[in-house]
Protein backbone atom coordinates (compact mmCIF):
# COMPACT_ATOMS: atom_id res chain seq x y z
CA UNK A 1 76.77 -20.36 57.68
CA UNK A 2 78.85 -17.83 59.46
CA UNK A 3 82.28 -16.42 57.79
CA UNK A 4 84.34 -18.19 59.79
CA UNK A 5 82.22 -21.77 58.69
CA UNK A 6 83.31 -20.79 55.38
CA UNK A 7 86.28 -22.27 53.43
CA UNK A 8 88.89 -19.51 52.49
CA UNK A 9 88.62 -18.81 48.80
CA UNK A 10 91.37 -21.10 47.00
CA UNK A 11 89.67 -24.21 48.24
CA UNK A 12 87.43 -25.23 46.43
CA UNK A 13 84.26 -27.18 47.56
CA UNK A 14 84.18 -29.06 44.25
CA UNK A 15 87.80 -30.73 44.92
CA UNK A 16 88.63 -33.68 43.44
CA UNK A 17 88.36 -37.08 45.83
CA UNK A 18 91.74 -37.92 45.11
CA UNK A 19 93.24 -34.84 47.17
CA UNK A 20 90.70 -35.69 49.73
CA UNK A 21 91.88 -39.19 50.05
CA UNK A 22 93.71 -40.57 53.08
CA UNK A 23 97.21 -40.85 53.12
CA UNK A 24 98.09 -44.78 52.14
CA UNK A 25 101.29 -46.63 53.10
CA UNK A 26 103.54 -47.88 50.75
CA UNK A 27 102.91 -50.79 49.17
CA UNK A 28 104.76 -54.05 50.60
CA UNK A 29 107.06 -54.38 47.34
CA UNK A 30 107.71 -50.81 47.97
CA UNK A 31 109.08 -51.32 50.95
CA UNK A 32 110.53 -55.03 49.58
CA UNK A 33 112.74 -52.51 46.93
CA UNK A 34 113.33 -50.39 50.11
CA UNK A 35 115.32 -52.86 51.95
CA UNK A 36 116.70 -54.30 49.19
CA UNK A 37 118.40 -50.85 48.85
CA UNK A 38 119.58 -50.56 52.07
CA UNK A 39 121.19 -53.75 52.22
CA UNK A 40 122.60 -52.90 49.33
CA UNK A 41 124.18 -49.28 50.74
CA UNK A 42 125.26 -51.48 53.62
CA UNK A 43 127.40 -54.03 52.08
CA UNK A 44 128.42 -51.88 48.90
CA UNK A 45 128.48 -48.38 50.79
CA UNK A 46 127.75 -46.61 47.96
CA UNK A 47 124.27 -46.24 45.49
CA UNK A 48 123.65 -48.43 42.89
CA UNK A 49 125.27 -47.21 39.64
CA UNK A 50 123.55 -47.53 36.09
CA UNK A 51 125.88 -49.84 34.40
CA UNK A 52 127.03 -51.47 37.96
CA UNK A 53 127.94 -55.25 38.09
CA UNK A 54 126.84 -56.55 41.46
CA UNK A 55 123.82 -58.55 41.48
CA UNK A 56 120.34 -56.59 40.96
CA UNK A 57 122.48 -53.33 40.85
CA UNK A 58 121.10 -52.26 37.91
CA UNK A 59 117.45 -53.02 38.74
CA UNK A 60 118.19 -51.20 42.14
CA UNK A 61 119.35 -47.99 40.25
CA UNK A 62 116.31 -47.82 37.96
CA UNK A 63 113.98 -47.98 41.02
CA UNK A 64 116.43 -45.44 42.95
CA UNK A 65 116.08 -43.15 39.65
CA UNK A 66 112.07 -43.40 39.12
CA UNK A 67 111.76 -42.90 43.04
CA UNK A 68 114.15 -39.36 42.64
CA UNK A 69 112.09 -38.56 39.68
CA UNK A 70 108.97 -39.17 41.42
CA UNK A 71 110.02 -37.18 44.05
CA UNK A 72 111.04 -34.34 42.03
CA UNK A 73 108.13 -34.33 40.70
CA UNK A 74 106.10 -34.30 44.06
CA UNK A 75 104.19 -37.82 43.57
CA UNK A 76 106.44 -39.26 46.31
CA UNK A 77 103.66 -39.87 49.02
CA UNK A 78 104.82 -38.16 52.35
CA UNK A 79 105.11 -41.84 54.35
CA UNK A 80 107.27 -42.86 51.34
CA UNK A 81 109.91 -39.96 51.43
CA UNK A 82 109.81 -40.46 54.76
CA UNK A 83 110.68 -43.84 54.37
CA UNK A 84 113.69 -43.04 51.99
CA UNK A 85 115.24 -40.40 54.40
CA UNK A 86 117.02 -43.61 56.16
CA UNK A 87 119.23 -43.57 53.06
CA UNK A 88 121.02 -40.27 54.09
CA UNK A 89 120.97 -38.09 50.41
CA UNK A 90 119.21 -40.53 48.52
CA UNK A 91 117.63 -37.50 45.87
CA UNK A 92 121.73 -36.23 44.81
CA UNK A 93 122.73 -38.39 41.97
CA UNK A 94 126.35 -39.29 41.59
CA UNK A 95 127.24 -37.26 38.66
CA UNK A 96 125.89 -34.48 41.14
CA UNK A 97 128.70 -35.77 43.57
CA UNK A 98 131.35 -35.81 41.42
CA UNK A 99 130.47 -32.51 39.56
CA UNK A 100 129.99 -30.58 43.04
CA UNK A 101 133.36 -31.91 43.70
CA UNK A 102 135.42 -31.35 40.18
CA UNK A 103 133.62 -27.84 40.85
CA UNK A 104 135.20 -27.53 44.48
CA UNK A 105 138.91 -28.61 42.86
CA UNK A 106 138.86 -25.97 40.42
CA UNK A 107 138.18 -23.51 42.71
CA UNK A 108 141.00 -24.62 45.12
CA UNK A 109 143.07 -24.51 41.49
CA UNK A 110 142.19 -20.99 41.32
CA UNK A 111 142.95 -19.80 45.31
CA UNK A 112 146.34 -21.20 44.69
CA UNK A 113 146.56 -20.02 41.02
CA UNK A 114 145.91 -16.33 42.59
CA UNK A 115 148.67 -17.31 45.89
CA UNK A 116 151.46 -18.22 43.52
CA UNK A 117 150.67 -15.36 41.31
CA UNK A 118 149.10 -13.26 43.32
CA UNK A 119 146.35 -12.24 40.78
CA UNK A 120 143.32 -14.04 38.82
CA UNK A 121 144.10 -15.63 35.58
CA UNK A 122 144.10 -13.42 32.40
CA UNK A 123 142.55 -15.34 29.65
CA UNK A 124 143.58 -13.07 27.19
CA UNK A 125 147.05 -12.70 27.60
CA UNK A 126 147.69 -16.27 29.40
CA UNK A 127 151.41 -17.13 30.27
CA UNK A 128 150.77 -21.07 30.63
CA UNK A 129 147.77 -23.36 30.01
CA UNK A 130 146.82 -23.61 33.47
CA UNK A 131 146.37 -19.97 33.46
CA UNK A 132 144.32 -20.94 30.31
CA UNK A 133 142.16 -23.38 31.56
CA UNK A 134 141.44 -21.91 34.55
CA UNK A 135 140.80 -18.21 33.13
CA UNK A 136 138.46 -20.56 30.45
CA UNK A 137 136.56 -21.65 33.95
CA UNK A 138 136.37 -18.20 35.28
CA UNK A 139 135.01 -17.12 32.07
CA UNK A 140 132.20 -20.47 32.50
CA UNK A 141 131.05 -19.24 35.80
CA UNK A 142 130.73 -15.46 35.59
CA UNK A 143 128.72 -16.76 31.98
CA UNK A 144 126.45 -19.68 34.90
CA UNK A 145 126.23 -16.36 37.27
CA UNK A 146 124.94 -14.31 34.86
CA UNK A 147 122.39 -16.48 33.36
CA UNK A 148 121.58 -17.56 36.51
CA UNK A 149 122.19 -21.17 36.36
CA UNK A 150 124.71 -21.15 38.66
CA UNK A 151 123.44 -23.00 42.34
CA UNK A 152 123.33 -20.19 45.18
CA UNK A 153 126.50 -21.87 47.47
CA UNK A 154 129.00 -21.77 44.68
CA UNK A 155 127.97 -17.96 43.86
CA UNK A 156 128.84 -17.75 47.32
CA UNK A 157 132.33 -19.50 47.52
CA UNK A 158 133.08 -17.53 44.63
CA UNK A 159 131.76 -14.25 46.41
CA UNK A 160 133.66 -15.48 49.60
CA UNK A 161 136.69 -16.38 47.55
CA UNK A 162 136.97 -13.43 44.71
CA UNK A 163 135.06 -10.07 46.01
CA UNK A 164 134.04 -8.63 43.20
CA UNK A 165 134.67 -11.89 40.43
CA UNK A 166 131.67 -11.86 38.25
CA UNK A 167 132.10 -7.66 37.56
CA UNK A 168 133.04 -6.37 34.00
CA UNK A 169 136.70 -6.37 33.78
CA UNK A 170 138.18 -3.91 31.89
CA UNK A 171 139.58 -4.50 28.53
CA UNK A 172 142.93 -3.76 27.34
């Protein structure tokens, strides 16, 4: 056997069957929950929701949930991820939604908190409670930043918004 006959080093010749297997398709009540989804999207035009009231709503958010969490965990098959890309952002949850977009509000609180005012909030010495409760934000993400918790594109609004936000401020 020449070196190029040879499998490169992190295969191994002893791997299990299962990774060797072909790829199958999803299974026909797979694809049954599948389109019961999609109709569901089409007359509803939203997800299913976990304590929803429509017919098989419920049922229709557990599968959504266990296929997200499947896919998350990468045992999704390919032709089934595939399958669930005709559902647009099928793997964001609606609590993601609505928390991307309460985040997004604040921050437009903020720009026009620093227009009006014409500087950032000052938790410390705060002259209203919107000054409170947003300087009590501020505080939250520089605290997300810094632990790094905080997703990449809002370090980057922030960034784009307030050069300079998450840096020591002096006290005083």
């Amino acid at each position: 056997m020449s070196d190029h006959d040879k499998l490169p080093p992190d295969l191994d010749e002893e791997a299990d069957e299962a990774d060797l297997a072909p790829i199958r398709p999803p299974t026909v009540q797979w694809l049954k929950r599948l389109a019961e989804l999609k109709a569901f999207l089409a007359v509803h035009g939203r997800y299913p929701k976990r304590r929803g009231i429509e017919r098989g709503e419920v049922s229709l958010y557990d599968w959504l949930t266990a296929q997200r969490h499947a896919f998350l965990a990468h045992k999704l098959t390919w032709n089934q991820a595939v399958a669930m890309d005709v559902l647009g952002d099928w793997i964001t949850t609606d609590q993601e939604i609505f928390s991307d977009d309460h985040w997004q509000q604040r921050l437009a609180d903020l720009l026009a908190f620093r227009k009006r005012f014409g500087r950032l909030p000052n938790r410390r010495h705060f002259q209203s409670d919107e000054e409170d409760a947003l300087g009590i934000w501020m505080e939250t993400q520089v605290s997300a930043r810094n632990r790094g918790s905080m997703p990449a594109w809002r370090v980057e609004a922030m960034n784009a918004a307030f050069p300079g936000w998450a840096a020591p401020q002096a006290t005083g």
